[in-house]
Protein backbone atom coordinates (compact mmCIF):
# COMPACT_ATOMS: atom_id res chain seq x y z
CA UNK A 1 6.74 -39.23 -13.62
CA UNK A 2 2.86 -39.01 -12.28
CA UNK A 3 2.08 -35.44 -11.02
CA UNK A 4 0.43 -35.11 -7.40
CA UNK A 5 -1.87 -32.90 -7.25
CA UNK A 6 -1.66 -31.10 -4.02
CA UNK A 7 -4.69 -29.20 -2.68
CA UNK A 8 -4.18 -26.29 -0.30
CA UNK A 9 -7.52 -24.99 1.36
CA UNK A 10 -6.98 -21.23 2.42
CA UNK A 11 -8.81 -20.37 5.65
CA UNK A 12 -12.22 -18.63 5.34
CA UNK A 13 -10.85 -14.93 7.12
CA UNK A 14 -9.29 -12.09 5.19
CA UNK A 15 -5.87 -11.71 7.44
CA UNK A 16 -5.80 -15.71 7.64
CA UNK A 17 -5.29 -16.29 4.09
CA UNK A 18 -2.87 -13.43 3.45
CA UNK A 19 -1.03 -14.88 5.95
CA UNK A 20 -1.04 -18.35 4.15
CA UNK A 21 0.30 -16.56 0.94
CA UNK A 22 4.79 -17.27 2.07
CA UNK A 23 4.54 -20.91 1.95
CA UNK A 24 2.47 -21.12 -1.24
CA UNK A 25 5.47 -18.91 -2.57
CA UNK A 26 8.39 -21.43 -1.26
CA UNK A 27 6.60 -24.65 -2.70
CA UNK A 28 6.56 -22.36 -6.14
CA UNK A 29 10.03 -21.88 -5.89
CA UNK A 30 10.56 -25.31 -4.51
CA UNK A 31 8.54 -26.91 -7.44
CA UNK A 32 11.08 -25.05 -10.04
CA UNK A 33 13.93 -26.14 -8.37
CA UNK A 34 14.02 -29.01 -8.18
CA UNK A 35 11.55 -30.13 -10.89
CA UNK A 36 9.23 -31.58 -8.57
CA UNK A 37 6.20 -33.11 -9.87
CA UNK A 38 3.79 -31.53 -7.54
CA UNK A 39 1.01 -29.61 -8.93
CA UNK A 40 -0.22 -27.42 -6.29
CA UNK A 41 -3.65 -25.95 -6.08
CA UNK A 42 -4.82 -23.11 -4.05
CA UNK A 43 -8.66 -23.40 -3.31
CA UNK A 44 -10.19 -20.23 -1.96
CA UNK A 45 -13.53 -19.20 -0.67
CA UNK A 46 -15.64 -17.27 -3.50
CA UNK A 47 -15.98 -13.97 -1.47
CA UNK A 48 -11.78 -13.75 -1.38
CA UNK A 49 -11.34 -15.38 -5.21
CA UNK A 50 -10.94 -12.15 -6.97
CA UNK A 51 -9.04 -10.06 -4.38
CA UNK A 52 -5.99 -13.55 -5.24
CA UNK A 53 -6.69 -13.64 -8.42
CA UNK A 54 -5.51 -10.56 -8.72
CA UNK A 55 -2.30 -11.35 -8.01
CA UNK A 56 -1.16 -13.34 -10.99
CA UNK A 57 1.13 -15.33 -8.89
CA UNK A 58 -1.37 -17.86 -7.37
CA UNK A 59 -2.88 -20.98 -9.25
CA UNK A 60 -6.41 -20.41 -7.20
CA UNK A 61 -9.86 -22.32 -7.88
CA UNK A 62 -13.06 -20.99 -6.31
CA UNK A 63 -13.98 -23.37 -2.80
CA UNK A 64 -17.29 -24.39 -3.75
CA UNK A 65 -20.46 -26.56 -4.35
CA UNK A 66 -18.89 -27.46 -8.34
CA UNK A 67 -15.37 -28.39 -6.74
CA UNK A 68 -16.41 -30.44 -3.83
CA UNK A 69 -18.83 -32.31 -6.00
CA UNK A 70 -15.43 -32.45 -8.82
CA UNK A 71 -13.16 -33.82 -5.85
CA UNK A 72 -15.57 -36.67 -5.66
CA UNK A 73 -14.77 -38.05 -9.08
CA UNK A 74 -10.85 -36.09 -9.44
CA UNK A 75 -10.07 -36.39 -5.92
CA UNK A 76 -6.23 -34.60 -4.91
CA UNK A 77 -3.90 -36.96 -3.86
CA UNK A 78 -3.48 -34.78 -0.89
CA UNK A 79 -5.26 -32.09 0.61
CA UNK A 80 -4.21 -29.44 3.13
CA UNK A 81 -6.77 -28.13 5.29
CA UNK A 82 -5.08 -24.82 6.83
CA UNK A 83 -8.74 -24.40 8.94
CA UNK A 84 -11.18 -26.61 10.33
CA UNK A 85 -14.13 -24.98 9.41
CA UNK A 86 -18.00 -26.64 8.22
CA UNK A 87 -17.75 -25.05 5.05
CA UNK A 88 -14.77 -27.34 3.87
CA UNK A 89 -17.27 -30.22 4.59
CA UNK A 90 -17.74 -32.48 1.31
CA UNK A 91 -14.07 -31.73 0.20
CA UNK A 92 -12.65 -34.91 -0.58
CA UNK A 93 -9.06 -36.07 -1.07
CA UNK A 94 -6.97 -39.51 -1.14
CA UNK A 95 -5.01 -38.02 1.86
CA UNK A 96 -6.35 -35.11 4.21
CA UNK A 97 -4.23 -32.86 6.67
CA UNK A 98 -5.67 -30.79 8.99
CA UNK A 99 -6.00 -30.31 13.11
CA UNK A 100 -9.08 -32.09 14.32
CA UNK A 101 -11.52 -30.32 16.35
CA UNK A 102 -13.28 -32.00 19.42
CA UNK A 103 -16.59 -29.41 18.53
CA UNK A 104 -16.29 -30.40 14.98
CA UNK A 105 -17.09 -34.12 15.63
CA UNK A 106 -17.84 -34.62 11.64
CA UNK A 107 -14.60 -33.31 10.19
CA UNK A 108 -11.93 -36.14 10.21
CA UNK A 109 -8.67 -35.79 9.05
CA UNK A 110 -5.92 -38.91 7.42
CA UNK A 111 -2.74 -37.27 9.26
CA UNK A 112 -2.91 -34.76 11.99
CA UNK A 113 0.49 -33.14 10.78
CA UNK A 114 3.20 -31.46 11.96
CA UNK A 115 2.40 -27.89 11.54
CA UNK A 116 -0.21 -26.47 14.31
CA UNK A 117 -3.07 -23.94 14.32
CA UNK A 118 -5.21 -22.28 16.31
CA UNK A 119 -8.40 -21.96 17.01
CA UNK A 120 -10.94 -18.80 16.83
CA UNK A 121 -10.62 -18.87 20.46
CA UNK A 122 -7.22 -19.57 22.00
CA UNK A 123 -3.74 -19.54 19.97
CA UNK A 124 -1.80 -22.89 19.97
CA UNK A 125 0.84 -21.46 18.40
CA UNK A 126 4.12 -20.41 20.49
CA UNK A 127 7.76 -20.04 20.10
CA UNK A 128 7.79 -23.25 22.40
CA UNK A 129 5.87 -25.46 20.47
CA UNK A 130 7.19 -24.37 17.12
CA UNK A 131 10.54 -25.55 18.53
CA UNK A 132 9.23 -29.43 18.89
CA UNK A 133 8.21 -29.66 15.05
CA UNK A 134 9.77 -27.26 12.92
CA UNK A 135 14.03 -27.10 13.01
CA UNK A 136 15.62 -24.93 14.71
CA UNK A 137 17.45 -23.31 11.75
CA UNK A 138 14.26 -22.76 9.61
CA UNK A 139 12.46 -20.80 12.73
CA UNK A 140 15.13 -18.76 13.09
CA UNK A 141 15.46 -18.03 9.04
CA UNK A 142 11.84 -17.19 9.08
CA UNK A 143 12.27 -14.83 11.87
CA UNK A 144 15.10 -13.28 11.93
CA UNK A 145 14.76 -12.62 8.18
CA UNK A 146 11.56 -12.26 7.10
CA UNK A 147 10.18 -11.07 10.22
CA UNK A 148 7.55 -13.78 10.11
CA UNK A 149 4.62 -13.95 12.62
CA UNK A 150 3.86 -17.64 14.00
CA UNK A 151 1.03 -18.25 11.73
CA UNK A 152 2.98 -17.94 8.64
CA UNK A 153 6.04 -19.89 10.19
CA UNK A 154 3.71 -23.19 11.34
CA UNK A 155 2.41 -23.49 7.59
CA UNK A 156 6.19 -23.90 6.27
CA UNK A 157 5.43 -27.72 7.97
CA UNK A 158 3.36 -28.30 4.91
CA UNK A 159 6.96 -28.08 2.77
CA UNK A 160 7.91 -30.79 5.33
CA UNK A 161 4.71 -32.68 4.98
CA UNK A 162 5.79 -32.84 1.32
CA UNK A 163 9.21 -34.23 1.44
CA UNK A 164 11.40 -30.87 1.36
CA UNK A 165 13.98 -30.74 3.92
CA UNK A 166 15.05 -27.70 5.99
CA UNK A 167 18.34 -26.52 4.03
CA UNK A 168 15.94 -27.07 0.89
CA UNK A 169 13.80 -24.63 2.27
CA UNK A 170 16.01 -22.43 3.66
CA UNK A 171 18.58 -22.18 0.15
CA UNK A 172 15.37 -21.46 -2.28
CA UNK A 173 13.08 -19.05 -0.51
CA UNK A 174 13.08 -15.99 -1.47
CA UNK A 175 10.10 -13.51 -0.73
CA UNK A 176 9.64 -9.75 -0.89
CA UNK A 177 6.62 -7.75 -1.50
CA UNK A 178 8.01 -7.30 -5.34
CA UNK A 179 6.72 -10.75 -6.17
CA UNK A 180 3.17 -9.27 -6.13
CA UNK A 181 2.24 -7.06 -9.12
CA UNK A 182 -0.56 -4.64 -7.92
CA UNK A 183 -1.32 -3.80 -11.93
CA UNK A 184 -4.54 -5.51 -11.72
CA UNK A 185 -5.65 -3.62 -8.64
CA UNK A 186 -7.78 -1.53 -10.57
CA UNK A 187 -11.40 -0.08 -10.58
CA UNK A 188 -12.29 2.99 -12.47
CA UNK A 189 -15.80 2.15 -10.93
CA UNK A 190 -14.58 3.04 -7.40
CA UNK A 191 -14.99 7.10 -6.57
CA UNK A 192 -11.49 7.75 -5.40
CA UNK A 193 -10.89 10.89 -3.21
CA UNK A 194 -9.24 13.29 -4.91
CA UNK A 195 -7.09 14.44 -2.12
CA UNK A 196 -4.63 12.41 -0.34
CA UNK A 197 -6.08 10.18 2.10
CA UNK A 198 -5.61 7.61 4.84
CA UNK A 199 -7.64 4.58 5.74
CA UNK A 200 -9.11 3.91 9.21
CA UNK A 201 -10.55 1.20 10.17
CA UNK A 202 -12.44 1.04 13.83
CA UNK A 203 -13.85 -2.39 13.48
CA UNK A 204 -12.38 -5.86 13.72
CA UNK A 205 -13.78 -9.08 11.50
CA UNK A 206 -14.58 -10.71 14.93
CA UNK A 207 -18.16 -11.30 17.24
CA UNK A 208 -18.93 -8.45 19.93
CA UNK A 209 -17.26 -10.73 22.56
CA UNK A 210 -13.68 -10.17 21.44
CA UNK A 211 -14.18 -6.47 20.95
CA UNK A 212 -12.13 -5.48 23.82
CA UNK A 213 -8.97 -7.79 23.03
CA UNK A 214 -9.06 -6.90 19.14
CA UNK A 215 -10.40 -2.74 19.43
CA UNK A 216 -9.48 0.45 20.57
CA UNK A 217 -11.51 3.05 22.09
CA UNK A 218 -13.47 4.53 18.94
CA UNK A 219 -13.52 8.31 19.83
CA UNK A 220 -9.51 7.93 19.90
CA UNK A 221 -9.63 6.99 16.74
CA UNK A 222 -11.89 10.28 15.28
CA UNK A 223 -9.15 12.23 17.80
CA UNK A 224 -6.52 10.89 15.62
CA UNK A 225 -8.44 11.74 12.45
CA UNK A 226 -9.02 15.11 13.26
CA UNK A 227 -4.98 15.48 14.07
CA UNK A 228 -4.46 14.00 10.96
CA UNK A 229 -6.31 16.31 9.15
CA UNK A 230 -5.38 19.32 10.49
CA UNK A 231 -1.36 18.68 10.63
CA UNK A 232 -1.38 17.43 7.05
CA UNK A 233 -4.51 18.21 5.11
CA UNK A 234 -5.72 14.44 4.77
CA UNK A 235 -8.91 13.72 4.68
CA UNK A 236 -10.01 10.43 6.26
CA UNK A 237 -11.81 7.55 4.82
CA UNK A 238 -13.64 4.73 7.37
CA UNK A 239 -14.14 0.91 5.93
CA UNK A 240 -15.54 -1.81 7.57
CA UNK A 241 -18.97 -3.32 7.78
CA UNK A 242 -20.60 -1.39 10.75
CA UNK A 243 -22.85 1.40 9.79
CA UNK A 244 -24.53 1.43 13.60
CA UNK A 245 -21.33 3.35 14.65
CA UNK A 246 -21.92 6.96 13.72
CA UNK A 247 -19.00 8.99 12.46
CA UNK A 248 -18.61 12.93 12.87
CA UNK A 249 -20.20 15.10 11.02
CA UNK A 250 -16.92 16.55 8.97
CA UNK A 251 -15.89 17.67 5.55
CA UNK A 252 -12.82 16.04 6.21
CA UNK A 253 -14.37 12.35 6.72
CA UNK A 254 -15.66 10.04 4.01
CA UNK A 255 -17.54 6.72 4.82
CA UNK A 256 -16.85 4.05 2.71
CA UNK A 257 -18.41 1.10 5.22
CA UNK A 258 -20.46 -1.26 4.11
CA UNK A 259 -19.77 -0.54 0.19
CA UNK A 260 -16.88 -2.51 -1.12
CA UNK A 261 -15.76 -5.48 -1.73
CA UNK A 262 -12.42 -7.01 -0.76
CA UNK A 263 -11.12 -6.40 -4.54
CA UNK A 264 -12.25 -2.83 -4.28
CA UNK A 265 -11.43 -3.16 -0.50
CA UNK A 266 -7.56 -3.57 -1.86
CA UNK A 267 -8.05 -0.80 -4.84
CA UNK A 268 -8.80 1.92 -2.41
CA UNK A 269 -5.96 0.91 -0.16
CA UNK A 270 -3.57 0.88 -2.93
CA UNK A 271 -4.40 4.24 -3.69
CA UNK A 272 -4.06 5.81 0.04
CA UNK A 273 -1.24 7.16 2.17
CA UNK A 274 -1.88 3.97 4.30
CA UNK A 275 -3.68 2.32 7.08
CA UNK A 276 -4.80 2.95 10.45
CA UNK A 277 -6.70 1.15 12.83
CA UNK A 278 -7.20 -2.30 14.38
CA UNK A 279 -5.10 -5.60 13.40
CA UNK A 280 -8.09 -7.04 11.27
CA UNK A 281 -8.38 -8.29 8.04
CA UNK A 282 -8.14 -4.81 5.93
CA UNK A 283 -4.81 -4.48 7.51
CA UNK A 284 -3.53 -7.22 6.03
CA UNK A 285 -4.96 -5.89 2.98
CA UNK A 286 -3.20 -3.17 3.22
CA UNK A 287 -0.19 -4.71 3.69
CA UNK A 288 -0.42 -7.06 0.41
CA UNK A 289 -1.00 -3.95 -1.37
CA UNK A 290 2.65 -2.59 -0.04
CA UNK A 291 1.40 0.31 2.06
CA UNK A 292 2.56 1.47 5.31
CA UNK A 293 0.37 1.07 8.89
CA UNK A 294 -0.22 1.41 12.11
CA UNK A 295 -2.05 -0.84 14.04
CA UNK A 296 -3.06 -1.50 17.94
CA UNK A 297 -2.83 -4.74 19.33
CA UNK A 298 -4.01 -5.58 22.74
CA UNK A 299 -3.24 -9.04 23.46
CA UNK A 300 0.25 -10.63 23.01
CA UNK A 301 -0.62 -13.43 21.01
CA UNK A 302 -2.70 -11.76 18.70
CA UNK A 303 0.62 -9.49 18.13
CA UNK A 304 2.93 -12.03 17.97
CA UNK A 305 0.76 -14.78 16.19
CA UNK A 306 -0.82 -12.64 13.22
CA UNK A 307 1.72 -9.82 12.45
CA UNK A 308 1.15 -8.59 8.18
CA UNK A 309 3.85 -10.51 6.09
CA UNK A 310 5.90 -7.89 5.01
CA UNK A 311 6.53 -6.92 8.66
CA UNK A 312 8.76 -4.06 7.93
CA UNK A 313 5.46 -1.91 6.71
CA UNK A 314 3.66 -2.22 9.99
CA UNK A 315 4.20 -0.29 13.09
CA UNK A 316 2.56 -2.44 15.60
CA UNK A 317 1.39 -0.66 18.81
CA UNK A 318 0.69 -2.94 21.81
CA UNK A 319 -2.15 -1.68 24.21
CA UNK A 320 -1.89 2.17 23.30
CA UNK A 321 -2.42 4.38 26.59
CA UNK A 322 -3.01 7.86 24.78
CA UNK A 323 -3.81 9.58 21.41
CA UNK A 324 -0.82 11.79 21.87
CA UNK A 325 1.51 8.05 21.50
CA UNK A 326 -0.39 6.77 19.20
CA UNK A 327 -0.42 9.69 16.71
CA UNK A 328 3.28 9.41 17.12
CA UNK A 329 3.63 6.85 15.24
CA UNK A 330 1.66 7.65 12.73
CA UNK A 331 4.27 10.17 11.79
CA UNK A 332 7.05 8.49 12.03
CA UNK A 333 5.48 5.71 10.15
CA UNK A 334 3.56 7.44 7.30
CA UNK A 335 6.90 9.51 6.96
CA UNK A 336 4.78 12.78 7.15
């Protein structure tokens, strides 16, 4: 039997595509299964290649100028577009998916399918209209099991899309955060601190004008690493891409903003006592890379729609009122 190639296009944001990562998993284990003769293709956006890569579990291509101008002559028989974004412009497959945009007037789509997305600037995604798509059962197994935020549950339509059914789905998948090796996370490059340390993060991958929904106050946050510091001896290392903020003057603070890359992003992460900050894309990072965090969250969907995949690793705290609360859980979480 003919293979179909399948093309899955992974969003252009950090926490996005981590999120996409479960349902590339089930149509693996779907695939092997049941012998299927799809041949699935993750297509990822150069800056975010090596950081999946990485994971030796993926069967990822680099998103650009060579394999949009490839698709024209080897076009996929179907092609999943997880964002509607510009930069997937010239893409070309027999059959697209994807969620048209009124503001992207030149991005057109063969099906508008049954899983939803969002947009940068209001979530589409709810309990309620999961519930008239995806059945009942498979929510619930996604939920109540895995712990799954919305934006990993709405992609599981794509197993739909392709002609799985819901018990399918629901008697193969199996996912756990020892399905990705962290061997390869490596970089004897990177200047590690030699003491223990934890990673804060006072940014968030977003424009100024969704600073308040997606930050928290930043002088908390140097509160918290001072605490931190002087209850247990770590020293504190800042990431991110904002050098205009300036950081205390302390021997127990080490910037790191503004020089890494997402692979050595993921490198120093794996290497740390874990994560603290804002629910942004290092997070997530930190997630893949199986350590334990603590993150604030100020609006409901954003803590409901975008939680890290292995949910058990992430303390999420929702519109934090004091350092004293906060710093709570960064005990109990970090186990020191």
């Amino acid at each position: 039997m003919k293979q179909e190639k399948i093309a899955i296009i992974f969003p252009t944001r950090i926490g996005d595509s981590i999120l996409s990562l479960p349902v590339i998993v089930c149509l693996q284990q779907l695939n092997e299964k049941y012998n299927s003769n799809l041949d699935v293709n993750v297509l990822i956006y150069p800056y975010l290649l090596k950081l999946f890569a990485s994971l030796k579990c993926l069967n990822v291509r680099s998103m650009n100028l060579a394999e949009k101008l490839k698709s024209r002559a080897i076009p996929a028989d179907r092609a999943f577009f997880i964002e509607t974004t510009y930069k997937n412009f010239g893409y070309h497959s027999k059959k697209s998916y994807g969620i048209e945009n009124s503001f992207k007037k030149f991005l057109k789509f063969s099906v508008q399918p049954r899983y939803l997305q969002y947009s940068s600037n209001q979530l589409f995604l709810t309990y309620e209209n999961l519930k008239t798509f995806l059945p009942g059962n498979l929510l619930e197994f996604l939920t109540d099991k895995y712990g799954f935020s919305l934006s990993s549950i709405s992609l599981f339509g794509i197993c739909l899309e392709l002609g799985y059914s819901e018990k399918q789905i629901i008697d193969t998948f199996n996912f756990s955060s020892d399905l990705f090796s962290l061997d390869e996370f490596n970089d004897e490059s990177l200047a590690i601190p030699e003491k223990p340390y934890l990673i804060f993060c006072i940014e968030a991958g977003y424009s100024k004008k969704h600073m308040d929904e997606r930050c928290w106050e930043i002088e908390k946050y140097f509160e918290m690493a001072e605490k931190c510091y002087r209850d247990f001896g770590y020293k504190i290392v800042f990431i991110g891409m904002n050098r205009g903020i300036s950081l205390p003057d302390k021997n127990y603070i080490e910037d790191y903003r503004g020089k890494l890359n997402l692979f050595q992003l993921a490198c120093l992460l794996k290497k740390s006592a874990g994560y603290v900050g804002n629910d942004t894309g290092p997070l997530h990072i930190a997630n893949l890379m199986k350590k334990r965090s603590v993150a604030a969250y100020f609006a409901e969907n954003n803590k409901l729609g975008f939680g890290p995949i292995f949910a058990g690793l992430n303390t999420q705290v929702f519109q934090p009122e004091s350092v004293d609360d906060f710093y709570s859980y960064i005990v109990k979480t970090m186990q020191i």
